[in-house]
C-alpha atoms as a PDB file:
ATOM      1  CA  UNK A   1      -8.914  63.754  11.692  1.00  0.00           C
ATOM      2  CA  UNK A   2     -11.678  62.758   9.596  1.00  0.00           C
ATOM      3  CA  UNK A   3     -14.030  61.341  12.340  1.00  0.00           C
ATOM      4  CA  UNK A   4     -15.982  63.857  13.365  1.00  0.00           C
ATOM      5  CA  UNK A   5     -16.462  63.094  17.084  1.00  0.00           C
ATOM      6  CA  UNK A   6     -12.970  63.413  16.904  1.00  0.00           C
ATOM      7  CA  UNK A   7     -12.655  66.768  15.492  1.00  0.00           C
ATOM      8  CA  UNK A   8     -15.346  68.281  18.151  1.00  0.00           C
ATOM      9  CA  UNK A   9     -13.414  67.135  20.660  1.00  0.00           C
ATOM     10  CA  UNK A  10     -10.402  68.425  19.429  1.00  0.00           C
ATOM     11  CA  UNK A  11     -12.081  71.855  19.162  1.00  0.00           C
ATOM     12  CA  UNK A  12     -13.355  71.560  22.898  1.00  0.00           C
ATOM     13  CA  UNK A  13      -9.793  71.408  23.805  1.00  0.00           C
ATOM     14  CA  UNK A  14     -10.132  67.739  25.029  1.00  0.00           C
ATOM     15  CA  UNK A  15      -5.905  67.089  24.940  1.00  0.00           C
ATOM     16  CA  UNK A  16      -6.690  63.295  25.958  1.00  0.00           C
ATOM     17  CA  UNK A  17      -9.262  63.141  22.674  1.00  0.00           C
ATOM     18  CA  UNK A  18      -6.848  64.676  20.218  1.00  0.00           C
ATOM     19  CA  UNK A  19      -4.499  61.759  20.961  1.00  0.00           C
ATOM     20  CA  UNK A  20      -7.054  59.305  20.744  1.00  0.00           C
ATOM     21  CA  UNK A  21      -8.043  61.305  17.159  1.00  0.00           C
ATOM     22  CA  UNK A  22      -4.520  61.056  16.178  1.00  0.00           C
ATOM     23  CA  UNK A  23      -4.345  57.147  16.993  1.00  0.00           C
ATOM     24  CA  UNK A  24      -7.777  56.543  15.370  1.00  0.00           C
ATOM     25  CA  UNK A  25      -6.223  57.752  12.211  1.00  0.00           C
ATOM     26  CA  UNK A  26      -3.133  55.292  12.906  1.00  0.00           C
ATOM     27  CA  UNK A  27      -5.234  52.607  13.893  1.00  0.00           C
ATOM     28  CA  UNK A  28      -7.354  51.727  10.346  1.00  0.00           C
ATOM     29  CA  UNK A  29      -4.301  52.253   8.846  1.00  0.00           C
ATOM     30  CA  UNK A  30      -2.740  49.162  10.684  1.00  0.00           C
ATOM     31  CA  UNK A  31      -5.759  46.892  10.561  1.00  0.00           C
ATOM     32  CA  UNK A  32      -7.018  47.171   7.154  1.00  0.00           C
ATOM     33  CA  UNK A  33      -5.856  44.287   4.872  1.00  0.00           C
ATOM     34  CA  UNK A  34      -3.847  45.708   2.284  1.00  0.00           C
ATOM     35  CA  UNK A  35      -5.168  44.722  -1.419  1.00  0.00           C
ATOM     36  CA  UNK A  36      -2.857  44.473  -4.182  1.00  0.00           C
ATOM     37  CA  UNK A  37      -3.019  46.086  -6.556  1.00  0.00           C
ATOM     38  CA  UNK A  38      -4.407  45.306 -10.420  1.00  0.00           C
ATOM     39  CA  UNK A  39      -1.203  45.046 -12.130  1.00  0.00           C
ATOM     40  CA  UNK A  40       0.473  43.075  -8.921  1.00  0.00           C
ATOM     41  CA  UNK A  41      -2.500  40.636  -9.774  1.00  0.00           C
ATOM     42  CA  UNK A  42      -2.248  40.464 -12.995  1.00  0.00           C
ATOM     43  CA  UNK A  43       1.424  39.851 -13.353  1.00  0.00           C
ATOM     44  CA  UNK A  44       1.167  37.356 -10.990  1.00  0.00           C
ATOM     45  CA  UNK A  45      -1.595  35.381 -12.914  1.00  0.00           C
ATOM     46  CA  UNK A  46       0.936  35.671 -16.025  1.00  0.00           C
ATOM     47  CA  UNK A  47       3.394  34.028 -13.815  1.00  0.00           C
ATOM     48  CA  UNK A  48       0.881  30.987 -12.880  1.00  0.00           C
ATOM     49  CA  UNK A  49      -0.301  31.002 -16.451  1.00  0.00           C
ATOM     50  CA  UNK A  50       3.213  30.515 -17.641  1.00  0.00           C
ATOM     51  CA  UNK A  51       4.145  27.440 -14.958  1.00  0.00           C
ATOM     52  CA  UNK A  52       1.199  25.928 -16.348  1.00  0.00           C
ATOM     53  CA  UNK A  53       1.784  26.058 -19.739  1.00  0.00           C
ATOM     54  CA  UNK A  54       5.279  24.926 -18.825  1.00  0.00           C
ATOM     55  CA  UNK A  55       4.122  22.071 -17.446  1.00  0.00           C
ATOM     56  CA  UNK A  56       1.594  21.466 -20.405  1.00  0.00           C
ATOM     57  CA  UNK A  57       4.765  21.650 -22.801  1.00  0.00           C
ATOM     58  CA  UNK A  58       6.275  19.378 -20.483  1.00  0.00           C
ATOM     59  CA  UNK A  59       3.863  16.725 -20.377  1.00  0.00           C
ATOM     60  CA  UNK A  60       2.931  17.049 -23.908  1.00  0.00           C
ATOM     61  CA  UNK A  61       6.484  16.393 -24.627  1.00  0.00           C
ATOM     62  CA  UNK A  62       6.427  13.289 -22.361  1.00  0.00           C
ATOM     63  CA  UNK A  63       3.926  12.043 -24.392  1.00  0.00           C
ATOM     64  CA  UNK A  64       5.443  12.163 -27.425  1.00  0.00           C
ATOM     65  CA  UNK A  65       8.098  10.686 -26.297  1.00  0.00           C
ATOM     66  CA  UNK A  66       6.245   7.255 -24.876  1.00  0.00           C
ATOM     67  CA  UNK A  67       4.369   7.066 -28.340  1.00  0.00           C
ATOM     68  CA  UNK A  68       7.774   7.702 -30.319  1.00  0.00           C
ATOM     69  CA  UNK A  69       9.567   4.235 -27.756  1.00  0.00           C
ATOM     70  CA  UNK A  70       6.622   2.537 -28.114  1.00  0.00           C
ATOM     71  CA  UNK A  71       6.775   2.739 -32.302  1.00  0.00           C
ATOM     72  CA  UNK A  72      10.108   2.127 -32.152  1.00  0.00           C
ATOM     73  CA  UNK A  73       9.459  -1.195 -29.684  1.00  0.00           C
ATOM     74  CA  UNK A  74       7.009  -2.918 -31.859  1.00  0.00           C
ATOM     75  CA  UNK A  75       8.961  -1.828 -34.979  1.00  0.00           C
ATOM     76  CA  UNK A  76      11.728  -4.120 -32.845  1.00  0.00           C
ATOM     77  CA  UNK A  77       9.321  -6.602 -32.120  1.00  0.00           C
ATOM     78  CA  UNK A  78       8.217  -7.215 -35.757  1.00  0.00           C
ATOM     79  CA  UNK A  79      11.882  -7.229 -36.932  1.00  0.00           C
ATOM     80  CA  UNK A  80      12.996  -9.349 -34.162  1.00  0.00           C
ATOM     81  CA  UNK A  81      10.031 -11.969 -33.813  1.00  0.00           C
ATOM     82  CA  UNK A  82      11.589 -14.676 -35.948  1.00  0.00           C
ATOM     83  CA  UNK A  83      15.080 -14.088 -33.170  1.00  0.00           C
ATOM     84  CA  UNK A  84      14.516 -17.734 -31.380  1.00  0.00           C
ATOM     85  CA  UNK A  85      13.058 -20.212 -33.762  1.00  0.00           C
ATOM     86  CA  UNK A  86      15.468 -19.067 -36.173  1.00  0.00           C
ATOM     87  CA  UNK A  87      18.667 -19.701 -33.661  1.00  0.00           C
ATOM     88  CA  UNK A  88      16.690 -23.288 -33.423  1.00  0.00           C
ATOM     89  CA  UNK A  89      17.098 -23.645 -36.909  1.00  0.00           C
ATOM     90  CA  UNK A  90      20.466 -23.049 -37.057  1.00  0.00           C
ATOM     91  CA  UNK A  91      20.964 -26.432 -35.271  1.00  0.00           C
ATOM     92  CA  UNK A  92      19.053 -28.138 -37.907  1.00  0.00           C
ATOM     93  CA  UNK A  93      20.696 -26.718 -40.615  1.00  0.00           C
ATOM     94  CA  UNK A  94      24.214 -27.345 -39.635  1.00  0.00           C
ATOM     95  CA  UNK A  95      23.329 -31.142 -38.847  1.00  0.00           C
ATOM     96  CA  UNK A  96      22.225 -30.685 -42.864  1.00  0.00           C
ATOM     97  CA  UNK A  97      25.555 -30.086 -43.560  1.00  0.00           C
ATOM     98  CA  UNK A  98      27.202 -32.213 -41.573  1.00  0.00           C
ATOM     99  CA  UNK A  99      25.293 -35.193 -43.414  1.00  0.00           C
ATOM    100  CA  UNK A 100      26.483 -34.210 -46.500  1.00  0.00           C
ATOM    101  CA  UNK A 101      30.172 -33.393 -45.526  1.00  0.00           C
ATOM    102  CA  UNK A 102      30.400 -37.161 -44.673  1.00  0.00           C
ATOM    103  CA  UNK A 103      32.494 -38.588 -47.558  1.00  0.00           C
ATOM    104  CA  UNK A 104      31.523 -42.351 -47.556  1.00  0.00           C
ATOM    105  CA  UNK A 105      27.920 -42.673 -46.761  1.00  0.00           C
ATOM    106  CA  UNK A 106      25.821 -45.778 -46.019  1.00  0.00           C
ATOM    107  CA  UNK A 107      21.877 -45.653 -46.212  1.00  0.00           C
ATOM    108  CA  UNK A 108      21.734 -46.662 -42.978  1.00  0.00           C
ATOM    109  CA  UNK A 109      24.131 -44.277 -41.696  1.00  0.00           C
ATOM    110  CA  UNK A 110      22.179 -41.207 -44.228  1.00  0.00           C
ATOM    111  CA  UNK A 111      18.667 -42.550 -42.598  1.00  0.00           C
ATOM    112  CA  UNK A 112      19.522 -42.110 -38.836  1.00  0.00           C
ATOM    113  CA  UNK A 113      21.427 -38.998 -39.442  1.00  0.00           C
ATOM    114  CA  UNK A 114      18.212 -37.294 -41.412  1.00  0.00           C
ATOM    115  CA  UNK A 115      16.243 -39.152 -38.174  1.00  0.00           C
ATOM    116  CA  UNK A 116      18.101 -36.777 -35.905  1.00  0.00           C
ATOM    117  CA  UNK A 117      18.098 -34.039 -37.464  1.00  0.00           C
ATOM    118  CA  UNK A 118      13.989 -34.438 -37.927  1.00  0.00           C
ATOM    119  CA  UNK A 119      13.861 -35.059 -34.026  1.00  0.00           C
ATOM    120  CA  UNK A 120      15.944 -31.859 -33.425  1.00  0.00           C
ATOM    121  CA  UNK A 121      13.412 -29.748 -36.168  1.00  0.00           C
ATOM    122  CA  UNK A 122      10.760 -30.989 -34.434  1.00  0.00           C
ATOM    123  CA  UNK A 123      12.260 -29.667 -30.834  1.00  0.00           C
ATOM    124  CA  UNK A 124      12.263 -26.530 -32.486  1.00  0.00           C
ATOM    125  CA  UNK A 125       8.629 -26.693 -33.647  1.00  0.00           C
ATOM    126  CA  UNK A 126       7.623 -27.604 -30.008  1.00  0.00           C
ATOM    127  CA  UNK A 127       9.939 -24.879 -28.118  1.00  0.00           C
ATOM    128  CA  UNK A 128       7.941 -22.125 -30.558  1.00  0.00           C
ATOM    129  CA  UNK A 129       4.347 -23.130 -30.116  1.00  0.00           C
ATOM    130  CA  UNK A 130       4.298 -24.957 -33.728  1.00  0.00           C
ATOM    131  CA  UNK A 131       2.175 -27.202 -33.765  1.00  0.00           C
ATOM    132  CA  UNK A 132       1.673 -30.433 -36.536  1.00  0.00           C
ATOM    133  CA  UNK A 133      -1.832 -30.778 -37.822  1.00  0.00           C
ATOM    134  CA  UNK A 134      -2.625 -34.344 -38.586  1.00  0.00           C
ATOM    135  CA  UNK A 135      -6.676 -35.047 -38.343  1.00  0.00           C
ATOM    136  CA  UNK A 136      -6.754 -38.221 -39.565  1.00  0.00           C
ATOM    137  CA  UNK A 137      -9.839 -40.107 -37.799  1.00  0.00           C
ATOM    138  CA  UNK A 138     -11.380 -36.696 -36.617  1.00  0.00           C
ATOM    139  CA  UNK A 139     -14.249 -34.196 -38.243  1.00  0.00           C
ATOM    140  CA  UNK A 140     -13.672 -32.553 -40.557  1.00  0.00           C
ATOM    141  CA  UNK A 141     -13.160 -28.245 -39.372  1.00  0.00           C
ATOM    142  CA  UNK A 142     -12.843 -25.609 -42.593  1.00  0.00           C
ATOM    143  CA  UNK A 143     -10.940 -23.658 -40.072  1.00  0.00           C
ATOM    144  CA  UNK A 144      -8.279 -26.124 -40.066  1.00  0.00           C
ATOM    145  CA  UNK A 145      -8.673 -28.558 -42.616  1.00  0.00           C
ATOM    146  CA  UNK A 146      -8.822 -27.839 -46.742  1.00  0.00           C
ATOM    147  CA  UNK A 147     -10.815 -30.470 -48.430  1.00  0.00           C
ATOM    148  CA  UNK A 148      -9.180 -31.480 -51.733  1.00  0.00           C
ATOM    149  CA  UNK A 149     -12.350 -34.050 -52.350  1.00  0.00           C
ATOM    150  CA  UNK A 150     -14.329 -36.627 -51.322  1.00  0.00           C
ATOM    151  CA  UNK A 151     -13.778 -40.490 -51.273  1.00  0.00           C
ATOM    152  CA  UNK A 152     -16.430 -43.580 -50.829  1.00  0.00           C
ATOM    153  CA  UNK A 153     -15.718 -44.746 -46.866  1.00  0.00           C
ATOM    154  CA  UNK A 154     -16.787 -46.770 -44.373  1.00  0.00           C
ATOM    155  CA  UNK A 155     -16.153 -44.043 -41.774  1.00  0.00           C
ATOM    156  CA  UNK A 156     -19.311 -41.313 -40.986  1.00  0.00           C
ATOM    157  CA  UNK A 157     -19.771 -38.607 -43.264  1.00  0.00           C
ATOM    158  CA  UNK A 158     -17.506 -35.704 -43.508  1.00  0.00           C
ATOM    159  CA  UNK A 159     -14.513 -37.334 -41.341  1.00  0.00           C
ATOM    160  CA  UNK A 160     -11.287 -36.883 -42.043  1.00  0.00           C
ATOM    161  CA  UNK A 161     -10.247 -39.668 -44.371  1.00  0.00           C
ATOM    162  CA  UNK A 162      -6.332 -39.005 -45.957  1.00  0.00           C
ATOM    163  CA  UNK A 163      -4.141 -36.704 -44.936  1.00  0.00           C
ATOM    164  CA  UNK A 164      -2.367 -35.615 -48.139  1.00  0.00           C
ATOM    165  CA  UNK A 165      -0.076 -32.744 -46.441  1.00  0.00           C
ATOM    166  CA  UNK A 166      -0.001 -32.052 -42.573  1.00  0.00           C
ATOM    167  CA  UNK A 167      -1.288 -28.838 -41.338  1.00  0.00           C
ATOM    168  CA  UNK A 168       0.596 -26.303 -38.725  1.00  0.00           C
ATOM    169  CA  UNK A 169      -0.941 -23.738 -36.069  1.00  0.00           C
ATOM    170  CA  UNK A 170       1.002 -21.344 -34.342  1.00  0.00           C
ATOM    171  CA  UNK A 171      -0.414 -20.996 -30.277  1.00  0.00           C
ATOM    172  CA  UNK A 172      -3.878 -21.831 -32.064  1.00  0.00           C
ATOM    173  CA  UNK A 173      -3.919 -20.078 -35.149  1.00  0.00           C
ATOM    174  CA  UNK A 174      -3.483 -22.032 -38.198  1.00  0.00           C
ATOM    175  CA  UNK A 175      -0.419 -21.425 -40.211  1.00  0.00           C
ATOM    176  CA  UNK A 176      -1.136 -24.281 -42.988  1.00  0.00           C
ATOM    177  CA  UNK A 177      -4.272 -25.952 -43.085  1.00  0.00           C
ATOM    178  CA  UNK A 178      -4.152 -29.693 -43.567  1.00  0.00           C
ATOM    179  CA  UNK A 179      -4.931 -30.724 -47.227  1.00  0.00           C
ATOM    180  CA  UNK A 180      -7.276 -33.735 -46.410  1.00  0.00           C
ATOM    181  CA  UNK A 181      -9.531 -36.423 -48.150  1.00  0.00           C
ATOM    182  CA  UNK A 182     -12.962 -36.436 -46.730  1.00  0.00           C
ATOM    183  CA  UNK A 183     -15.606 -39.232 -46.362  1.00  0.00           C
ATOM    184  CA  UNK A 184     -18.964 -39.293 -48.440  1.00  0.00           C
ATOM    185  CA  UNK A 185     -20.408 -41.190 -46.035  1.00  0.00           C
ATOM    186  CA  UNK A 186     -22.646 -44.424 -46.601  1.00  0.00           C
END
C-alpha cells in the first residue's frame, strides 16, 4: 500500500481499488529481476577463479611434461645415432674374422677375401650418407680439402694435384678433409 493513488482510493471505500492496491503490491514483487546478492557473487567468482587456475595447473603441467619427453627423446637420439651404421659394421667385422680363422691361407685367397669385405664397408658408407672425398683433378676448396704443400705442375694453379689421404662428408658436411698436394701453377 505504498502507492498513493492506491491508498486514496482505499480510503474512499473503492472495494474494486483496494484489490487492485493489494495486487499492485504483488505485482513488482513478481516482475522485478531478482539480484544476487554480494557474497552469492563473490563466491561464485572464487569458484570460476579456482576452475581457472585448475586449468592453468593443468596446462602448466602438460607442458612440463612435453619439454621433460622431448629431453628425454634427443637424449635417445644422441645415444642411439650411431644404432644403424654400427649394425653395418658388424658385417664387416665378422668377415675380419672370418679371414683370419682360415687356417691355410693363399694371397690370392687373403686378397679377394679383404676385396669383399672392402665392398661390404663401403655398402655401409653408402647406406649412411658417407661419403669418400677424392678431388684429384678438381680446385682446390679449404672447406674440404687440407693443403699439406705445393708441387711444380703442369695443371692450373691451385688444383688438386695428390691425394695423400681421402676425405669423408657426412650428408654434406665434412667429416675428414682430404689431405691433398696442390699445384703452383706455371
Amino acid at each position: 500500500m505504498s502507492n498513493p493513488e492506491n491508498t486514496q482510493e482505499a480510503m474512499l471505500g473503492n472495494e474494486p481499488a483496494a484489490e487492485q492496491a493489494v495486487a499492485a503490491e504483488a505485482a513488482p514483487v513478481e516482475n522485478v529481476d531478482i539480484i544476487p546478492s554480494v557474497e552469492e557473487q563473490f563466491k561464485a567468482l572464487e569458484l570460476k577463479a579456482a576452475e581457472h587456475y585448475d586449468a592453468w595447473l593443468r596446462a602448466k603441467a602438460e607442458g612440463e611434461n612435453i619439454r621433460r619427453r622431448a629431453q628425454e627423446d634427443i637424449s635417445k637420439a644422441h645415444k642411439f645415432a650411431v644404432e644403424k651404421f654400427a649394425g653395418e659394421l658388424l658385417a664387416v667385422k665378422d668377415s675380419l674374422e672370418a679371414a683370419l680363422a682360415v687356417q691355410e691361407q693363399t694371397v690370392e685367397s687373403f686378397k679377394s677375401g679383404v676385396e669383399l669385405t672392402l665392398k661390404q664397408l663401403i655398402s655401409a658408407f653408402e647406406k649412411n650418407a658417407l661419403n669418400e672425398v677424392n678431388p684429384v683433378g678438381e680446385k682446390f676448396d679449404p672447406h674440404k680439402h687440407q693443403a699439406i704443400g705445393m708441387v711444380d705442375s703442369e695443371q692450373e694453379a691451385n688444383t688438386v694435384v695428390t691425394v695423400l689421404q681421402k676425405g669423408y662428408t657426412i650428408a654434406d658436411r665434412v667429416l675428414r678433409p682430404a689431405l691433398v698436394m696442390v699445384a703452383k701453377g706455371k
